[in-house]
N, C-alpha and C. Protein backbone atom coordinates (compact mmCIF):
# COMPACT_ATOMS: atom_id res chain seq x y z
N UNK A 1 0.85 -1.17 0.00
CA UNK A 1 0.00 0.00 0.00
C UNK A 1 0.89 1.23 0.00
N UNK A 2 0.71 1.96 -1.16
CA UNK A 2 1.71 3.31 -1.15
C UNK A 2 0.47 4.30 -0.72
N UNK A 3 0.59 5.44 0.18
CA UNK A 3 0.00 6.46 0.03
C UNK A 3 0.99 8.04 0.67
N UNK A 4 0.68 9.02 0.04
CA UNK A 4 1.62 9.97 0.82
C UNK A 4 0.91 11.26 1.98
N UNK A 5 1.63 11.58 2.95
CA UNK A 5 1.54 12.49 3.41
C UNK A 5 1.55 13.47 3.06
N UNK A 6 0.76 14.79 3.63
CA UNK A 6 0.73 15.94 3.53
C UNK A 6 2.23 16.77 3.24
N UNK A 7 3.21 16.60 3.99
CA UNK A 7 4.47 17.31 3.60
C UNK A 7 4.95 17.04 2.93
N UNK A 8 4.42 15.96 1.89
CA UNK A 8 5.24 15.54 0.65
C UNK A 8 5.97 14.05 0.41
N UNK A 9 5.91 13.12 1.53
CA UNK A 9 6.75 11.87 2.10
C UNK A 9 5.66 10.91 1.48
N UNK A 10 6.00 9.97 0.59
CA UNK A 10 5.69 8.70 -0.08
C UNK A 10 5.93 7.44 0.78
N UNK A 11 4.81 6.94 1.37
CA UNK A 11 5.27 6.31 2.32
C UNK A 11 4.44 4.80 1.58
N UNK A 12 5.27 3.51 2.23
CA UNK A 12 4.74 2.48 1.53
C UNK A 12 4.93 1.49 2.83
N UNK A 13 3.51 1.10 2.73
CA UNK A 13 2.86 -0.09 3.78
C UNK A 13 2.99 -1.33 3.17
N UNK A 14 4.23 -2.56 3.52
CA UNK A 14 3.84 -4.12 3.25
C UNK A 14 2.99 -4.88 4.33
N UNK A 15 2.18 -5.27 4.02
CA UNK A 15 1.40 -5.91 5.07
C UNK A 15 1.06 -7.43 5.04
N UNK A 16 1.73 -7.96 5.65
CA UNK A 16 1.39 -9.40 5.40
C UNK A 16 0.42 -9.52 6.51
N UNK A 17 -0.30 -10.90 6.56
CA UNK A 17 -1.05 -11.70 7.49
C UNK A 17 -1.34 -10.90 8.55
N UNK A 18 -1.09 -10.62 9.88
CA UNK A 18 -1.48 -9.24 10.69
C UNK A 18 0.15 -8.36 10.98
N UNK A 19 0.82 -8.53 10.35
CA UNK A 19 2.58 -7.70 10.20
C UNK A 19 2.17 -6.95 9.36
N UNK A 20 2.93 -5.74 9.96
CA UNK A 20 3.25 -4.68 8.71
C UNK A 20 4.30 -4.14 9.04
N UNK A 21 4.99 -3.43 8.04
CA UNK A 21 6.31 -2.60 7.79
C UNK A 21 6.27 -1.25 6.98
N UNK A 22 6.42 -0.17 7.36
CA UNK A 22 6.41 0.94 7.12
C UNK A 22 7.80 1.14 6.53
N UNK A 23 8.03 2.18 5.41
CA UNK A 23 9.24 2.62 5.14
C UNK A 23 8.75 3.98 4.32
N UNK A 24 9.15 4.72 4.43
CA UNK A 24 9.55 5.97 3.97
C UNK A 24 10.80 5.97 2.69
N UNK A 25 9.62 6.11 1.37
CA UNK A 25 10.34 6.24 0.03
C UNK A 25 10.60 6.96 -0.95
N UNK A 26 10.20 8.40 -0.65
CA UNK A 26 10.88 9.81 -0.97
C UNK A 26 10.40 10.90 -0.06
N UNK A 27 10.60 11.78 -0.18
CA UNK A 27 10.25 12.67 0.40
C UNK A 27 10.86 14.40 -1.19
N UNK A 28 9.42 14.69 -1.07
CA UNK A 28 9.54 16.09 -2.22
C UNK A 28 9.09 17.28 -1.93
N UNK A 29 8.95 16.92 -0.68
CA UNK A 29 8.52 18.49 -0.03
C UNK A 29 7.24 19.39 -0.65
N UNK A 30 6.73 18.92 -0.98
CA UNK A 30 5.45 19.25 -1.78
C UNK A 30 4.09 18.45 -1.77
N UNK A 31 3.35 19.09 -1.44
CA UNK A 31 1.84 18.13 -1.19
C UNK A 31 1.70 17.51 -2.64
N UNK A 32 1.78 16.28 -2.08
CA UNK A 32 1.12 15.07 -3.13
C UNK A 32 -0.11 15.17 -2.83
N UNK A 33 -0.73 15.81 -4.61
CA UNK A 33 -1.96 15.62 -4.98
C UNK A 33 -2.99 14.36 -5.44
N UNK A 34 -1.52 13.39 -6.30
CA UNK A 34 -2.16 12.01 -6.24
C UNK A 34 -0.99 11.31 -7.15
N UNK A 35 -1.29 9.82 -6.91
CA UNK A 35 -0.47 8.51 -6.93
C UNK A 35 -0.95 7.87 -7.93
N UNK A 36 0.03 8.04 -9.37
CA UNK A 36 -1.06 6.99 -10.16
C UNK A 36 0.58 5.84 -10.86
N UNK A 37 0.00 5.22 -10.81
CA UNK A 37 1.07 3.63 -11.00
C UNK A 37 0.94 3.27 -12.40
N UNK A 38 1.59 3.16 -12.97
CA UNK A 38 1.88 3.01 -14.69
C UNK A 38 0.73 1.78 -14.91
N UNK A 39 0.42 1.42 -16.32
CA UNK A 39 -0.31 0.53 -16.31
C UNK A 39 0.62 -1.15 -16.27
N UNK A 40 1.85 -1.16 -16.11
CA UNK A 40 2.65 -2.27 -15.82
C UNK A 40 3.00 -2.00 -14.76
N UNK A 41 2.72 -1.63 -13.47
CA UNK A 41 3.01 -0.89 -12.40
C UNK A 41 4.26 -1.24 -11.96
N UNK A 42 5.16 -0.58 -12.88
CA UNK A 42 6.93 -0.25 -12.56
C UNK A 42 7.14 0.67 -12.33
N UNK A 43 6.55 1.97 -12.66
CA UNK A 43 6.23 3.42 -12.06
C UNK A 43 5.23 3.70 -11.31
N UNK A 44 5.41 4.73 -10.69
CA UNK A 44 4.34 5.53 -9.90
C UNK A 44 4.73 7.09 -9.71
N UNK A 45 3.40 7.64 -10.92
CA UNK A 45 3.84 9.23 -10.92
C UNK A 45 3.14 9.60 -9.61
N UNK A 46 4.00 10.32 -9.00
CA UNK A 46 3.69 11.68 -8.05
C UNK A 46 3.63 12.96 -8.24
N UNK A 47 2.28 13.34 -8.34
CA UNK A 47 1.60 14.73 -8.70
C UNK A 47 1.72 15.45 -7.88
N UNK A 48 1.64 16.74 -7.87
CA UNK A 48 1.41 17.87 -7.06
C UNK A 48 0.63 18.81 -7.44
N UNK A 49 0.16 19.41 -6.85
CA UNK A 49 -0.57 20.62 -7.04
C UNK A 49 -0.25 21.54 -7.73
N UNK A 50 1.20 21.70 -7.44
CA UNK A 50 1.45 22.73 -7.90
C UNK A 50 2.46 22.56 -9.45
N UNK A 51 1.96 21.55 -9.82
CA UNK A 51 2.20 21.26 -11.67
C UNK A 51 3.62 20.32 -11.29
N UNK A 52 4.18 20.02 -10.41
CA UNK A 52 5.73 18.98 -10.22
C UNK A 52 4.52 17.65 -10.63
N UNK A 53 5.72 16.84 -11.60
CA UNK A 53 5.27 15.18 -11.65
C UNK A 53 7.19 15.06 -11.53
N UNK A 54 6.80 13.98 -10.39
CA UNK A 54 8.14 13.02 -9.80
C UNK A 54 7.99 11.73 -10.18
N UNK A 55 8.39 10.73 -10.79
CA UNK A 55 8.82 9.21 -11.02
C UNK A 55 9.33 8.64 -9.95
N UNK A 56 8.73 7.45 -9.70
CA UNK A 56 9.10 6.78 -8.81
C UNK A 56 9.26 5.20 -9.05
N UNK A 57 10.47 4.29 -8.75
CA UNK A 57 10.12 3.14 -9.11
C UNK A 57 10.56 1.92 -8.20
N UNK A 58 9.20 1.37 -7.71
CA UNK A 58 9.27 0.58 -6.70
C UNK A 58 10.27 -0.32 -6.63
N UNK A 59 10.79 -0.94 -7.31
CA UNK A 59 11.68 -2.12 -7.63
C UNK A 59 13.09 -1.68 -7.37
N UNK A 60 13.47 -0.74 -8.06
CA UNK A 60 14.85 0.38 -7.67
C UNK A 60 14.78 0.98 -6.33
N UNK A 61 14.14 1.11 -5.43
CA UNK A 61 13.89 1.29 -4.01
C UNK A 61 15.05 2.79 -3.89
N UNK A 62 14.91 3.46 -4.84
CA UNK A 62 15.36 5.28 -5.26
C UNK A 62 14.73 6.13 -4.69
N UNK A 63 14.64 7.38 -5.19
CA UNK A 63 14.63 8.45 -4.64
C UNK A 63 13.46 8.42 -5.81
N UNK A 64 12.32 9.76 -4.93
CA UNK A 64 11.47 10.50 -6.88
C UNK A 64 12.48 11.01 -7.36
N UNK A 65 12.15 11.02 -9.11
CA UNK A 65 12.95 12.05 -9.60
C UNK A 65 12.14 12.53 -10.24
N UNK A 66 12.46 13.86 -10.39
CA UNK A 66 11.55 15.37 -11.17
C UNK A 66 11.38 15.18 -12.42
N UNK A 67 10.21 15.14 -13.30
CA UNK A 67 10.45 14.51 -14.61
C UNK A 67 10.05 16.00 -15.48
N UNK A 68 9.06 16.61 -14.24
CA UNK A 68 8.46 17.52 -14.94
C UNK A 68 7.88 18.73 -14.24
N UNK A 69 8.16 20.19 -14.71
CA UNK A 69 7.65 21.19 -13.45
C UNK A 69 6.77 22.04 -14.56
N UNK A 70 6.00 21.92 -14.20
CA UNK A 70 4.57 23.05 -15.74
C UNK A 70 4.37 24.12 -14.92
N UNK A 71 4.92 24.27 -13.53
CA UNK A 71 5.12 25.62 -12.69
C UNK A 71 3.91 26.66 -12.72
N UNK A 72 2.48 25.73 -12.87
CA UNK A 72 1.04 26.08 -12.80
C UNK A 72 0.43 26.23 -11.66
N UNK A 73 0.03 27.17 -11.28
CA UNK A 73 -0.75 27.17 -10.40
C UNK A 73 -2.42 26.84 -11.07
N UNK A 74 -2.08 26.63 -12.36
CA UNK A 74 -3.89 26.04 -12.94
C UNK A 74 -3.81 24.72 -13.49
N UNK A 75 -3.07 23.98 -12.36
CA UNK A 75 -2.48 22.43 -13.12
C UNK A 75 -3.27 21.52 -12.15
N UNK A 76 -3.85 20.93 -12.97
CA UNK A 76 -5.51 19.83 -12.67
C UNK A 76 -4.57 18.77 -12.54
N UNK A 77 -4.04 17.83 -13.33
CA UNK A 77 -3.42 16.11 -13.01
C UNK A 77 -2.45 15.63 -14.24
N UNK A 78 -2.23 15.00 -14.10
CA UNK A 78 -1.85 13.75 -14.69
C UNK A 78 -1.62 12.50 -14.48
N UNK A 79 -1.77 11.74 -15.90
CA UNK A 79 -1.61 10.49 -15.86
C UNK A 79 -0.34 9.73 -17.19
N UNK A 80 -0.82 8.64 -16.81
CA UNK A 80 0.32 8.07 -17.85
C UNK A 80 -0.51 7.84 -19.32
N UNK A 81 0.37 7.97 -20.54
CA UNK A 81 -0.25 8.18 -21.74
C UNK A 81 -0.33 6.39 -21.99
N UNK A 82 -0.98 5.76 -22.53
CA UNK A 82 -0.89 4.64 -22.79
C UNK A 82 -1.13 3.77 -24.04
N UNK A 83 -0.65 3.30 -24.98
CA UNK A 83 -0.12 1.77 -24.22
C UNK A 83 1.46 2.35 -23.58
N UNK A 84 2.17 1.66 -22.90
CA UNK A 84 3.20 1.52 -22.61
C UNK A 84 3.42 3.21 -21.28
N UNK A 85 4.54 3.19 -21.43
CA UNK A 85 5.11 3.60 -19.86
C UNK A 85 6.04 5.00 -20.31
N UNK A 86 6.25 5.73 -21.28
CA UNK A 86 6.84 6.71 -22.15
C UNK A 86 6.59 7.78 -22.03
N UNK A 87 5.05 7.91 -21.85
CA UNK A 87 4.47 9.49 -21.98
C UNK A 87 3.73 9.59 -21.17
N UNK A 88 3.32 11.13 -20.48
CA UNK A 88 2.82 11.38 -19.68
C UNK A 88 1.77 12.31 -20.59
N UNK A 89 0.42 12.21 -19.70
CA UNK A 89 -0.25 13.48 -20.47
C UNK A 89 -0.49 14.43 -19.05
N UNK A 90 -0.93 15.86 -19.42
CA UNK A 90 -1.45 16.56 -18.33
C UNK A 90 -2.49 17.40 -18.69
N UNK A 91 -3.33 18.13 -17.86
CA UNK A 91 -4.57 18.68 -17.98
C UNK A 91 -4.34 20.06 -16.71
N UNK A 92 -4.66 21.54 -17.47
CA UNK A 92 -4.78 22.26 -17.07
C UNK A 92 -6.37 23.25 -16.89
N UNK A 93 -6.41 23.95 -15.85
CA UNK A 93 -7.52 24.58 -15.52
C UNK A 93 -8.60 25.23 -16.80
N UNK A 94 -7.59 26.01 -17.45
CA UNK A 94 -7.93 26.32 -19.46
C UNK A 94 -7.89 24.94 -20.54
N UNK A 95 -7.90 24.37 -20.08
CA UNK A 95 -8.43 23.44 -20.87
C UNK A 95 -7.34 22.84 -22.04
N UNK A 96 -5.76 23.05 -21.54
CA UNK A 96 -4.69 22.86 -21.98
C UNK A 96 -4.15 21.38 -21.42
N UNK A 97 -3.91 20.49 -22.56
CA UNK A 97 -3.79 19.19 -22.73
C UNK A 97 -2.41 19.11 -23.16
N UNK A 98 -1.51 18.65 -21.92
CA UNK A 98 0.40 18.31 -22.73
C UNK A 98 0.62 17.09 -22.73
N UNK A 99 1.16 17.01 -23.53
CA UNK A 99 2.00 15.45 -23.47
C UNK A 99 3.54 15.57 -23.28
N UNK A 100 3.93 14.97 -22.47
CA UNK A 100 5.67 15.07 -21.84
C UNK A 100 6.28 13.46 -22.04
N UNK A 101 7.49 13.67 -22.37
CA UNK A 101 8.39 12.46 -21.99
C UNK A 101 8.76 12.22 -20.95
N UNK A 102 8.34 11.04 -20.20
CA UNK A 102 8.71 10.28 -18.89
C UNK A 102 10.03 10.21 -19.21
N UNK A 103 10.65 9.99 -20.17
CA UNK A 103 12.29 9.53 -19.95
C UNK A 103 13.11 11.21 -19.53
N UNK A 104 13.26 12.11 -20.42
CA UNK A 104 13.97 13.36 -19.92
C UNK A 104 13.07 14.23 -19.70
N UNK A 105 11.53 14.44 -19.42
CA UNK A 105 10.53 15.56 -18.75
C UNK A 105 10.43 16.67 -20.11
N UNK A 106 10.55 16.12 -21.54
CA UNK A 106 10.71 16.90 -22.28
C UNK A 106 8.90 17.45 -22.76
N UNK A 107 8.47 18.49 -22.69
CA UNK A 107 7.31 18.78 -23.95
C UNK A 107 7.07 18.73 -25.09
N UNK A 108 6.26 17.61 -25.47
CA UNK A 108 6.25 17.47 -26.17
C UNK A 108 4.99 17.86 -27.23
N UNK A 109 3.70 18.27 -27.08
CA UNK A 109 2.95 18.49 -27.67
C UNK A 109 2.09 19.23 -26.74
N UNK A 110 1.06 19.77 -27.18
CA UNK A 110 -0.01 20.26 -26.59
C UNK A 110 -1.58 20.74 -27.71
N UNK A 111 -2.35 20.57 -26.87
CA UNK A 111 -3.58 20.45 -27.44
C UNK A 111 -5.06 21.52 -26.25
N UNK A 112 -5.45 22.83 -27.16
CA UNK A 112 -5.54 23.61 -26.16
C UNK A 112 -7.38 23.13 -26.58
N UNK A 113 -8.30 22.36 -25.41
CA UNK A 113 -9.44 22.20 -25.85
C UNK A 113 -10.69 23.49 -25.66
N UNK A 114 -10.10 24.57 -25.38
CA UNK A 114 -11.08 25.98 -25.62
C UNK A 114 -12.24 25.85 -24.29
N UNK A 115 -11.98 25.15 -23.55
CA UNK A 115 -13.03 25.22 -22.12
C UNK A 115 -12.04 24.85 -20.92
N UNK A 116 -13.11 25.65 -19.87
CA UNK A 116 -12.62 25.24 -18.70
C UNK A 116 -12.54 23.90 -18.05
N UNK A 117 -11.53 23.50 -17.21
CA UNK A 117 -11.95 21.62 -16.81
C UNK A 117 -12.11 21.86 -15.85
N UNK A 118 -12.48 21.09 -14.99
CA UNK A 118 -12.92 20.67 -13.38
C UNK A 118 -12.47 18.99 -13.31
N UNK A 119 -11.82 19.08 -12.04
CA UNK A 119 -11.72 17.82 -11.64
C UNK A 119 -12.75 17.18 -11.01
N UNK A 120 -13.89 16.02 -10.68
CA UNK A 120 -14.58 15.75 -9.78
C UNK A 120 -14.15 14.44 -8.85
């Protein structure tokens, strides 16, 4: 069970039978907005509010690393682009749609859909 704290700390629960083990597996100083796990779940992007997506990968037992800063204060989410584990897409408050490279955090496209979004 991964979930993170308020100050930013990615914390991951193994729980066997009635045992559990806590460990602390980054810390980004930034409120994690949300946890979404690749669809081969070898990643797990960490969102923020404030437009940071961090990579994380369970198996490498690493640090996040910064893939991407859209330095928005009108930055709604992201997820992973799919099939495969490569691209990220994101969604802004104006209705601005990016696509980024998971490998160097590069921009790569964008698609502006002319309305406002809401998350629910």
């Amino acid at each position: 069970l991964y979930f993170s704290a308020q100050e930013g700390i990615l914390i991951f629960y193994h729980i066997k039978d009635l045992q559990y083990e806590i460990k602390i597996c980054a810390d980004i100083s930034q409120p994690i907005s949300s946890l979404i796990f690749s669809p081969d779940y070898t990643s797990l992007l960490l969102v923020t509010d404030q437009g940071t997506v961090y990579s994380y990968r369970p198996a490498r037992s690493g640090e996040a690393v910064k893939l991407l800063d859209t330095s928005s204060s009108c930055f709604l989410a992201a997820d992973f682009l799919t099939p495969g584990n490569n691209y990220c897409v994101s969604v802004t408050i104006s209705g601005e749609v990016q696509i980024w490279s998971l490998e160097d955090g590069t921009f790569l496209s964008k698609l502006n859909l002319g309305i406002e979004v809401h998350v629910t």
